[in-house]
Structure formats: C-alpha cells, structure tokens
Protein backbone atom coordinates (compact mmCIF):
# COMPACT_ATOMS: atom_id res chain seq x y z
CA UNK A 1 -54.92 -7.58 -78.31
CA UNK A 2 -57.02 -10.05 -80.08
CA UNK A 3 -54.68 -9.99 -83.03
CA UNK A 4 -51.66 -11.08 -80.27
CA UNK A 5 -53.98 -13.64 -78.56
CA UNK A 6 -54.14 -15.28 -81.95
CA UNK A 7 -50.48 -15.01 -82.83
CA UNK A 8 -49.51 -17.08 -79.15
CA UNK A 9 -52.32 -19.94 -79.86
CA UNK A 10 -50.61 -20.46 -83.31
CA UNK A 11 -47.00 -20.25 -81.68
CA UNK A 12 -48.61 -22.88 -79.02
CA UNK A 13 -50.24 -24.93 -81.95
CA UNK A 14 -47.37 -25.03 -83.38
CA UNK A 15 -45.11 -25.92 -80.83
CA UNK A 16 -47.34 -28.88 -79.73
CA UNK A 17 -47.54 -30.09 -83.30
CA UNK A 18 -43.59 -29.67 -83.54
CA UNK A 19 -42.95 -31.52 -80.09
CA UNK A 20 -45.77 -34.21 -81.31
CA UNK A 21 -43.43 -34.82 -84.80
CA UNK A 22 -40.55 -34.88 -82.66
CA UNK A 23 -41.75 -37.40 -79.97
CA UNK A 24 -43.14 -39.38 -82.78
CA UNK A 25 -39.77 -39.21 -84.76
CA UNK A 26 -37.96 -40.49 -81.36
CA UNK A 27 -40.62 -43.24 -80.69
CA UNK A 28 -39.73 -44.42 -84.74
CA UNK A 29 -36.17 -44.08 -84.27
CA UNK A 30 -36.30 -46.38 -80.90
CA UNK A 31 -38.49 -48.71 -81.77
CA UNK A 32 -36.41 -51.65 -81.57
CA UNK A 33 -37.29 -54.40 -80.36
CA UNK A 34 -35.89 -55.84 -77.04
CA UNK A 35 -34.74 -59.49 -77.26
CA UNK A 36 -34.74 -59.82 -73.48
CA UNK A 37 -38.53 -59.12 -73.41
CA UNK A 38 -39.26 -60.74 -76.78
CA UNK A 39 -36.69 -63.63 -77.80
CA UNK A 40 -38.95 -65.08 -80.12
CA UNK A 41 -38.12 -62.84 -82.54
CA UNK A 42 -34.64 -64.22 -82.76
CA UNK A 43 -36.04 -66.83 -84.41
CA UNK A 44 -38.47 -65.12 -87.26
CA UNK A 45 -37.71 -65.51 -90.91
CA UNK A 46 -37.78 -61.57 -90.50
CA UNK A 47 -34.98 -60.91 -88.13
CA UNK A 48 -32.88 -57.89 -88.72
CA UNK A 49 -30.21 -57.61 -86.17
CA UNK A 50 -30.36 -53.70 -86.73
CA UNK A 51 -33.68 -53.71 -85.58
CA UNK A 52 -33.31 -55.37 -82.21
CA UNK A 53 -31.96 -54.44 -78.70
CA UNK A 54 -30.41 -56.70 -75.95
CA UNK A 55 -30.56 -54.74 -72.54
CA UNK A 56 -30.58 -51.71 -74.13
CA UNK A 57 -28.13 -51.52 -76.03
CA UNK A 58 -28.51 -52.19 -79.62
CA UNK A 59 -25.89 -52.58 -83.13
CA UNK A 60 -25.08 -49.11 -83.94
CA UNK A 61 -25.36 -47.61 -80.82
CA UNK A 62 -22.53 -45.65 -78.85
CA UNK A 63 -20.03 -47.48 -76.58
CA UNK A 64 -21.14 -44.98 -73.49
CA UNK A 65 -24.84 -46.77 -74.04
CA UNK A 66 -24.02 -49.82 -72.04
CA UNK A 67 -24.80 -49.38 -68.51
CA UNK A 68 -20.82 -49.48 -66.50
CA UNK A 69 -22.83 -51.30 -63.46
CA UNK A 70 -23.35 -53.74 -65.73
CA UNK A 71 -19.94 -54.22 -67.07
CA UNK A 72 -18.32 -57.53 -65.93
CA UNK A 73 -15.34 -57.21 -67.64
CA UNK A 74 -13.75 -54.04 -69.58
CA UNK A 75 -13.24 -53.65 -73.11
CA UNK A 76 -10.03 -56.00 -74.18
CA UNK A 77 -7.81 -55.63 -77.45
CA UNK A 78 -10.55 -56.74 -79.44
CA UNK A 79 -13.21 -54.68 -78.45
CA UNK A 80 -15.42 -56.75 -76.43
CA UNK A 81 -17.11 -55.54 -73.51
CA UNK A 82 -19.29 -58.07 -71.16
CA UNK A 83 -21.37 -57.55 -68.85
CA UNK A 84 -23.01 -59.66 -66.17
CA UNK A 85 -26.20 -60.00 -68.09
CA UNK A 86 -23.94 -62.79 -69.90
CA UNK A 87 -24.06 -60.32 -72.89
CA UNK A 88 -20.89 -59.31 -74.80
CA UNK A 89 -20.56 -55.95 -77.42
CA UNK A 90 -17.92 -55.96 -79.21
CA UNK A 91 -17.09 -52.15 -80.33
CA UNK A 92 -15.32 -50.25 -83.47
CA UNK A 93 -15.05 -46.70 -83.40
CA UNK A 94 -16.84 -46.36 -79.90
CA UNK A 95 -19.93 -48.02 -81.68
CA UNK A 96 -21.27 -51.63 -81.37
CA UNK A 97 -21.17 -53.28 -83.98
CA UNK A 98 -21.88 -56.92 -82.86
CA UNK A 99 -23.38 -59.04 -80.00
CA UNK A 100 -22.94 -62.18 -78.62
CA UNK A 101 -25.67 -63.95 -76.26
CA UNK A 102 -23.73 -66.46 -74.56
CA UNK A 103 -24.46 -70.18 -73.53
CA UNK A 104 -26.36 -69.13 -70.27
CA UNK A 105 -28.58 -66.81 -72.13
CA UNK A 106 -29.26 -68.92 -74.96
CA UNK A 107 -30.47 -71.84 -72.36
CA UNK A 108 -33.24 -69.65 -70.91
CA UNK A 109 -34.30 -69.69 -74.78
CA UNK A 110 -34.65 -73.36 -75.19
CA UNK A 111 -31.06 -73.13 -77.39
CA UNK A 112 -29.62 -76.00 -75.99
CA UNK A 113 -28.60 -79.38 -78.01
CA UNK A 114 -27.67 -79.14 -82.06
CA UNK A 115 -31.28 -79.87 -82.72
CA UNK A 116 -32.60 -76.96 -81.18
CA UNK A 117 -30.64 -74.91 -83.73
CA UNK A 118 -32.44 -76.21 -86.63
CA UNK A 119 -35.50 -76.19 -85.20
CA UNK A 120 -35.78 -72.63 -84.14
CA UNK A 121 -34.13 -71.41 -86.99
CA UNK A 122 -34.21 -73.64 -89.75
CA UNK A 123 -31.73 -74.90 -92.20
CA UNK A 124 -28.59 -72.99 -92.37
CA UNK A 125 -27.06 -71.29 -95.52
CA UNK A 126 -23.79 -72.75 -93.93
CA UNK A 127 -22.62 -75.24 -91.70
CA UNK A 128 -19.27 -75.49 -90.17
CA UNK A 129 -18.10 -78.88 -88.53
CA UNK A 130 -15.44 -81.11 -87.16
CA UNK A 131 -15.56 -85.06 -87.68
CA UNK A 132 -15.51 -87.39 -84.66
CA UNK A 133 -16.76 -83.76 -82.84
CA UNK A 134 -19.32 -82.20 -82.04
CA UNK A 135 -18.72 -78.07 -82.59
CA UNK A 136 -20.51 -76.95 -84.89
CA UNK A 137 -21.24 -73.30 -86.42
CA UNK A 138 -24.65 -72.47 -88.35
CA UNK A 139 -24.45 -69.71 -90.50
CA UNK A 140 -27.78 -67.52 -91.16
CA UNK A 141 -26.05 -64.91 -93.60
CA UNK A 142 -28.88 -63.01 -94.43
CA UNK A 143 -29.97 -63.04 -90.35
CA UNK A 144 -26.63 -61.62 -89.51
CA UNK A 145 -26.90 -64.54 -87.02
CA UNK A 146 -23.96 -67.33 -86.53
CA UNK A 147 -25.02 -69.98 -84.07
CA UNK A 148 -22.11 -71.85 -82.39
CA UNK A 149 -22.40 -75.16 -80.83
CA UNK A 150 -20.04 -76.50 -78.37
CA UNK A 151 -20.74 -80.02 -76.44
CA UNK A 152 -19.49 -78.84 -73.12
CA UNK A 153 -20.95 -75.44 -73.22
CA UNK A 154 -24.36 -75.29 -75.25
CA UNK A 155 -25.36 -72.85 -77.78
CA UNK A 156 -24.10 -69.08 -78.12
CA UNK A 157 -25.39 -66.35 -80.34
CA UNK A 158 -23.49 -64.35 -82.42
CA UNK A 159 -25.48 -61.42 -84.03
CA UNK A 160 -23.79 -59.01 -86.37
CA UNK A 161 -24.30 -56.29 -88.57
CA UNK A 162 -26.83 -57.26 -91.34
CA UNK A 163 -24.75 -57.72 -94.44
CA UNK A 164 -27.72 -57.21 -96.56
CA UNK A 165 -30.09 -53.82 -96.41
CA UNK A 166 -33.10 -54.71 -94.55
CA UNK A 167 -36.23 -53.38 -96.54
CA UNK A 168 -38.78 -54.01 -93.66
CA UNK A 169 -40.03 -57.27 -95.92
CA UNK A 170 -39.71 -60.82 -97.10
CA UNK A 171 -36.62 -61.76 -99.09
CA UNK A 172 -37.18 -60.53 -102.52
CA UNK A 173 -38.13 -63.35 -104.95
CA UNK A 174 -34.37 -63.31 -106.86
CA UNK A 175 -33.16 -63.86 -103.18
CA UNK A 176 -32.93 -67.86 -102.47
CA UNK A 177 -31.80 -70.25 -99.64
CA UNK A 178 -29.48 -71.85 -102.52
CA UNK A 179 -28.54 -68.50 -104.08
CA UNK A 180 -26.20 -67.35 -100.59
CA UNK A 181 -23.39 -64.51 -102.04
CA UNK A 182 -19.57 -66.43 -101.26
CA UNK A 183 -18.48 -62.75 -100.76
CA UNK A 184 -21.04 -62.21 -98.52
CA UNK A 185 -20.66 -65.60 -96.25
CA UNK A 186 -16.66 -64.84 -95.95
CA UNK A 187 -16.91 -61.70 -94.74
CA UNK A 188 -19.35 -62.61 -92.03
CA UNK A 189 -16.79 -65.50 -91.30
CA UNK A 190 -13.59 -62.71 -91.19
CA UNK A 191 -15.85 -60.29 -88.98
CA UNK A 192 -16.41 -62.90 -86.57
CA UNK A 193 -13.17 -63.95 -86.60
CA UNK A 194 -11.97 -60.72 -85.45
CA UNK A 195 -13.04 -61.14 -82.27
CA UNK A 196 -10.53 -64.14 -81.46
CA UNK A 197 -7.20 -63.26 -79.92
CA UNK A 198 -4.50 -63.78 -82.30
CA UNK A 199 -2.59 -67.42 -81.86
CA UNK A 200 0.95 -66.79 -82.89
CA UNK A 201 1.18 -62.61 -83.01
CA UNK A 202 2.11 -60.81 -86.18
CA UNK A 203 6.20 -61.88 -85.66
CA UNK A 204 6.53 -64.81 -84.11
CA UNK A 205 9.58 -66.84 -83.12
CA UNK A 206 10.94 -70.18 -84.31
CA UNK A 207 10.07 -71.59 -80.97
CA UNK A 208 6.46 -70.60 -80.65
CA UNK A 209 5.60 -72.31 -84.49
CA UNK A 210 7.25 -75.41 -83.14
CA UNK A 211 5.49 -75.13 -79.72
CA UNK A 212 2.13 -74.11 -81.62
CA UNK A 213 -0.81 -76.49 -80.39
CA UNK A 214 -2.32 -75.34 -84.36
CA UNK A 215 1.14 -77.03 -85.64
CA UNK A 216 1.24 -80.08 -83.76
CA UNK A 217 -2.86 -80.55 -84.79
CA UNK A 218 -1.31 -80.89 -88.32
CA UNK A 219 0.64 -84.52 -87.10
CA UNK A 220 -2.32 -85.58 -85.25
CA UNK A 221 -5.16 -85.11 -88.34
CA UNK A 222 -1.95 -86.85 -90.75
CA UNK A 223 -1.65 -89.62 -88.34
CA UNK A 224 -5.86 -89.98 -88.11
CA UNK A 225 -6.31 -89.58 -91.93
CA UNK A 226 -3.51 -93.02 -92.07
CA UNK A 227 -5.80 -94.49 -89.24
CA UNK A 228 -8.42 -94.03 -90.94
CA UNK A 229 -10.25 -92.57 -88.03
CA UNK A 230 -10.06 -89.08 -89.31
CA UNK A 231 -9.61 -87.89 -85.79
CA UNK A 232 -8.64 -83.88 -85.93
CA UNK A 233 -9.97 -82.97 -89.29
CA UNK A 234 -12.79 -80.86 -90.69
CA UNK A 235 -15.57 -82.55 -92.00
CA UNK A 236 -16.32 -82.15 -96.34
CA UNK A 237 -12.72 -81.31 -96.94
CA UNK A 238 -10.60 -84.47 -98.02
CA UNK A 239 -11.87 -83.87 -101.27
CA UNK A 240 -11.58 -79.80 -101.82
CA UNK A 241 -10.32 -78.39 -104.70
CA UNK A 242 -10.36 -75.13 -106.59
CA UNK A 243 -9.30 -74.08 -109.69
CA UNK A 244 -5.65 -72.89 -108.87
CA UNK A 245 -4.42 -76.05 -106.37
CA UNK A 246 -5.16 -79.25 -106.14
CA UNK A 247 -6.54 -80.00 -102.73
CA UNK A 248 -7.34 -82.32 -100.29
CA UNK A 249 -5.77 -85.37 -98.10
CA UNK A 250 -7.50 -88.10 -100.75
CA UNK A 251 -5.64 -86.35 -103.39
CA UNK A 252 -1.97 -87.38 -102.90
CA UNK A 253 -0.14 -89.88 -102.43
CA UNK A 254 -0.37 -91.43 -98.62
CA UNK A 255 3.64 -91.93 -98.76
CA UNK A 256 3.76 -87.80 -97.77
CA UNK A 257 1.79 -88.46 -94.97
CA UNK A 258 4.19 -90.98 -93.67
CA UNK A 259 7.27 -88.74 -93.70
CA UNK A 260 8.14 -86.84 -90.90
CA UNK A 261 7.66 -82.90 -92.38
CA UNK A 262 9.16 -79.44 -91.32
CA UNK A 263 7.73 -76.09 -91.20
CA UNK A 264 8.34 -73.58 -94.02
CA UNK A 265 6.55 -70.64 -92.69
CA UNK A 266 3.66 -69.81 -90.64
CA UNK A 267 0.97 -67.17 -89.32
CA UNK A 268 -2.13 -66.24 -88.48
CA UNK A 269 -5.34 -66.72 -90.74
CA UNK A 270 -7.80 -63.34 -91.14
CA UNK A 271 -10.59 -65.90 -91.53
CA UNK A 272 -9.45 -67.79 -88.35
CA UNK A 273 -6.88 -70.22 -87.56
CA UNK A 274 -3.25 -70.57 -88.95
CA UNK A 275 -1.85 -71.18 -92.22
CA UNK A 276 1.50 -72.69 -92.70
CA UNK A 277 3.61 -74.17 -95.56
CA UNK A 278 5.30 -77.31 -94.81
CA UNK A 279 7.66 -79.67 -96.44
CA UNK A 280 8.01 -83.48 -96.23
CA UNK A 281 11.47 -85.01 -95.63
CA UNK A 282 11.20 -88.01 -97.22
CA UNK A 283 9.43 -86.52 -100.32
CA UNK A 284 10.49 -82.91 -100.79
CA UNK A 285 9.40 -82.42 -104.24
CA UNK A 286 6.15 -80.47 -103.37
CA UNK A 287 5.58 -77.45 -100.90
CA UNK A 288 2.11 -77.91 -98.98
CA UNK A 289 -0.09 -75.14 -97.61
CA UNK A 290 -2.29 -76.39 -94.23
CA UNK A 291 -5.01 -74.39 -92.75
CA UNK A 292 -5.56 -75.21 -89.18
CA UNK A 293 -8.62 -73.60 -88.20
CA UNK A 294 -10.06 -73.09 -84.66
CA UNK A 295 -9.20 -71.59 -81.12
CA UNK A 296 -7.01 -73.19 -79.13
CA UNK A 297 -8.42 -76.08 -77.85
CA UNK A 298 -10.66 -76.50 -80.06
CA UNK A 299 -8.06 -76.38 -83.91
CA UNK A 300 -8.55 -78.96 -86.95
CA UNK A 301 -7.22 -79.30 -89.89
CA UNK A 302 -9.32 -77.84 -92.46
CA UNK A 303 -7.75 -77.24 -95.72
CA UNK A 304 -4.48 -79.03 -97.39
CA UNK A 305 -3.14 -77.75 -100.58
CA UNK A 306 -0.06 -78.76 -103.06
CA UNK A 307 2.18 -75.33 -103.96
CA UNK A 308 4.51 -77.35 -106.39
CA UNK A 309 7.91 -76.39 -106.55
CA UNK A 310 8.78 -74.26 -109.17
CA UNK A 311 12.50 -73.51 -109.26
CA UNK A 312 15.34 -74.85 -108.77
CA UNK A 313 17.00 -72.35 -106.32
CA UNK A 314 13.39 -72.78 -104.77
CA UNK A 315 14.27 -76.64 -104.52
CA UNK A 316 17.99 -75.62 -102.92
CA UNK A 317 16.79 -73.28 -100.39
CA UNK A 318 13.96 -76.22 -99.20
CA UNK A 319 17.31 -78.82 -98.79
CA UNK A 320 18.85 -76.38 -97.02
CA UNK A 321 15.84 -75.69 -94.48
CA UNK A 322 15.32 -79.68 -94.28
CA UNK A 323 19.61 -80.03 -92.98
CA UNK A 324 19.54 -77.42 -90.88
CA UNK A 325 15.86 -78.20 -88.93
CA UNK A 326 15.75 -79.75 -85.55
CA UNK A 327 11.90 -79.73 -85.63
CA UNK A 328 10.40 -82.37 -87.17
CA UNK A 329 6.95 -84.00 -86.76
C-alpha cells in the first residue's frame, strides 16, 4: 500500500511539474507584446514585428485568429482583411504575414505630421518622395516597419515580416545605419507592393494604356520638367544612372521632351507602378523605358531610361508603330 501511495505522489509530482513546463512553454510562446496596450514599443530601436501583437492577432498567426465580429470588410484578392479596429492583415497561406495600422490609429499615437515620423523613429534607412508633394514613405528595413505619409490622410503603419532574424539584441556591430542590404530594401518595397490592386491587369487592351491615368502622368512630369516646375516627378531622380542605361530627364537632349511620343508597350511594375517603353515622333532614334510609380491618384514619374535602338528591322517596326498610332501625347 505504501509502495502504491508513493508511486501516485510521483505520478502527481510529475504531472504538476509537466503541466508547470507546459504552462510556462505557452506563457514563452505568447509573450508578445500588445501594441494596443503598449505603442511605445513601436518606436524602440528594438522592435521586432514578430514579437508584437495588434488586437490579438499577431505576424505568423492563423487567418481563423482574427475575431469575425471584428471584421469590417472580408478578405479581397490581395489578402487583406480589416476590421473595425482600423487594423488591416493581409494573409498568405491562411497566415498573416503583415499589418497595417491605419491613419486613425496612428493619430491616437501622436503619428501625425512628417515630423512626427522622424522623431519617434529616427532617421530612415530610406526615404521615398514626390517633388512639389508631400507623400512620403520612410523605410525602417531592419524594423520591418514602412511609414507612409499622405497630406490629406496622416500617417499609416505598415509592419511586415522582419527581413532580418531577430536575436533578442542590439544590431550586431558589422550591422550599420549606412550599411542597409539593396536586396534586402527591394524586397520589402515588392512585399508591400503586393498589397496594391493591379493598375492595368496582366493583358490589357490598347484602349486602357491610352486611357491609363499612369500614362498620361508621363506628359504631365515631360511638360513640368520643360517648365521647370518639376510638377509630377519623383524627387533624386533627374540624375539616376546605373551601369547598363543611361538615365535620367537631365541626361538628354530637351528636344525629346518636346515631341509628341507614342506608346511601345506597357504593364504593371512588381515593385509598384507601371513601366512602359515609349517612342518620340519627332526623334525616333532611341526607345525610352518610364517608370510611373504610385496608386492611382497619387502616380509620378520616377525613373526614365534610354534603350537605344539596336537594329534596323528594330528601327522599321518603330516607323511602322509611329504611322499607324492615333495616340499621341
């Protein structure tokens, strides 16, 4: 009797230490902390968007976590699901895997003017602008964070998967503020992109590139680059160049500009935006490409590029898309 009296108190003992690991190993696992309840740490040097929670719900976590009396609208094409905490997840593979805290949140933060960017979270690693405008994007690559401005609106949130391991520390010391991975930065930018709804559609017609709001934006930055008011560009990129084209407005001749041009091709960006190749008619000896980035509404031109003409059946098939055009800007 004794004997079995001793073998229940260790089954017991060990049961209680079993259910202690356990409840411990739960209370590790959902430690996260909840941005709702503590929004200061948005803003700490130590942020790690796979660490946090917003109303429960957190990156990584199931689809079927977010409460459906919460849901304002239903998950569209793109997998975004708000709710009418002003919240939106956007899901892959019936898991989260980013948030956006939009402008109303963000106010009851004190996120509201450009200013208030960099002083709650410092300097970004990138900055994204328009000239004459005032949208802006601050990107905080290591943060997973993206912080867009828009006049009307305010400030909203973007937080995404952290594209860098989080080790519970500091940045290690061959990690710098000047020292940001280009890899790293352009996927953030395509992942975030991926959200927008496409603007022309993987086929679309002659019609809809003529009627395109992105196409037209490419005669209205031409016509504010010859005005010199610059009105519907991007801001640092009259200049850009890379090693295989030559690019940028201030490196051609103006006389392009001038000429009416038609559209070669065009179609939707992965990094936002469209992309077309155009043509001028009074000066068809080089083939541009034009990357008009932005929703609609909100498009500039952002990158302009010479794609020199390198045959001469290339040259004959260009004549023969200037005849037979009846679009021309």
């Amino acid at each position: 009797m004794i004997k079995k009296i001793k073998q229940y108190k260790y089954i017991i003992l060990s049961a209680l230490v079993l259910l202690g690991s356990t409840l411990y190993f739960l209370n590790v696992i959902d430690n996260r902390i909840e941005l709702s309840e503590n929004p200061e740490y948005l803003f700490s040097e130590n942020f790690n968007p796979n660490n946090i929670l917003v109303y429960g719900v957190g990156i990584g976590d199931e689809e079927n976590k977010i409460d459906e009396n919460l849901i304002e609208y239903e998950k569209n094409s793109y997998g975004w699901i708000h709710t009418i905490n002003k919240v939106g997840y956007r899901i892959l593979n019936e898991k989260v895997i980013e948030i956006v805290l939009s402008w109303d949140e963000t106010k009851g933060i004190g996120l509201i003017e450009k200013d208030d960017i960099i002083i709650k979270f410092g300097e970004p690693d990138k900055l994204e602008g328009v000239i004459n405008a005032s949208d802006q994007d601050y990107y905080y690559i290591d943060r997973g964070i993206i912080a867009r401005y828009h006049y009307d609106l305010g400030v909203n949130i973007n937080i995404l998967n952290n594209p860098k391991p989080y080790t519970g520390s500091e940045l290690d010391d061959s990690d710098s503020s000047t020292d940001i991975d280009p890899d790293k930065i352009i996927n953030v930018i395509k992942q975030l992109e991926s959200g927008n709804p496409p603007i022309l559609g993987e086929t679309p017609t002659e019609e809809e590139i003529q009627n395109s709001p992105h196409i037209k934006q490419i005669r209205l930055a031409l016509n504010g680059y010859l005005n010199g008011t610059n009105n519907g560009l991007e801001e640092g990129y009259l200049d850009t160049t890379n090693e295989e084209m030559e690019c940028g407005l201030n490196n051609f001749d103006k006389t392009y500009y001038k000429s009416k041009f038609v559209v070669l091709d065009a179609y939707d960006n992965d990094y936002g935006g469209i992309q077309a190749y155009i043509v001028f008619i009074d000066k068809p000896d080089t083939v541009f490409w034009v990357w008009i980035y932005g929703i609609i509404g909100e498009q500039r031109l952002r990158t302009f590029c010479e794609k020199p003409i390198t045959s001469d059946q290339e040259a004959e098939m260009i004549t023969d898309i200037i005849k037979n055009s009846t679009y021309r800007l």
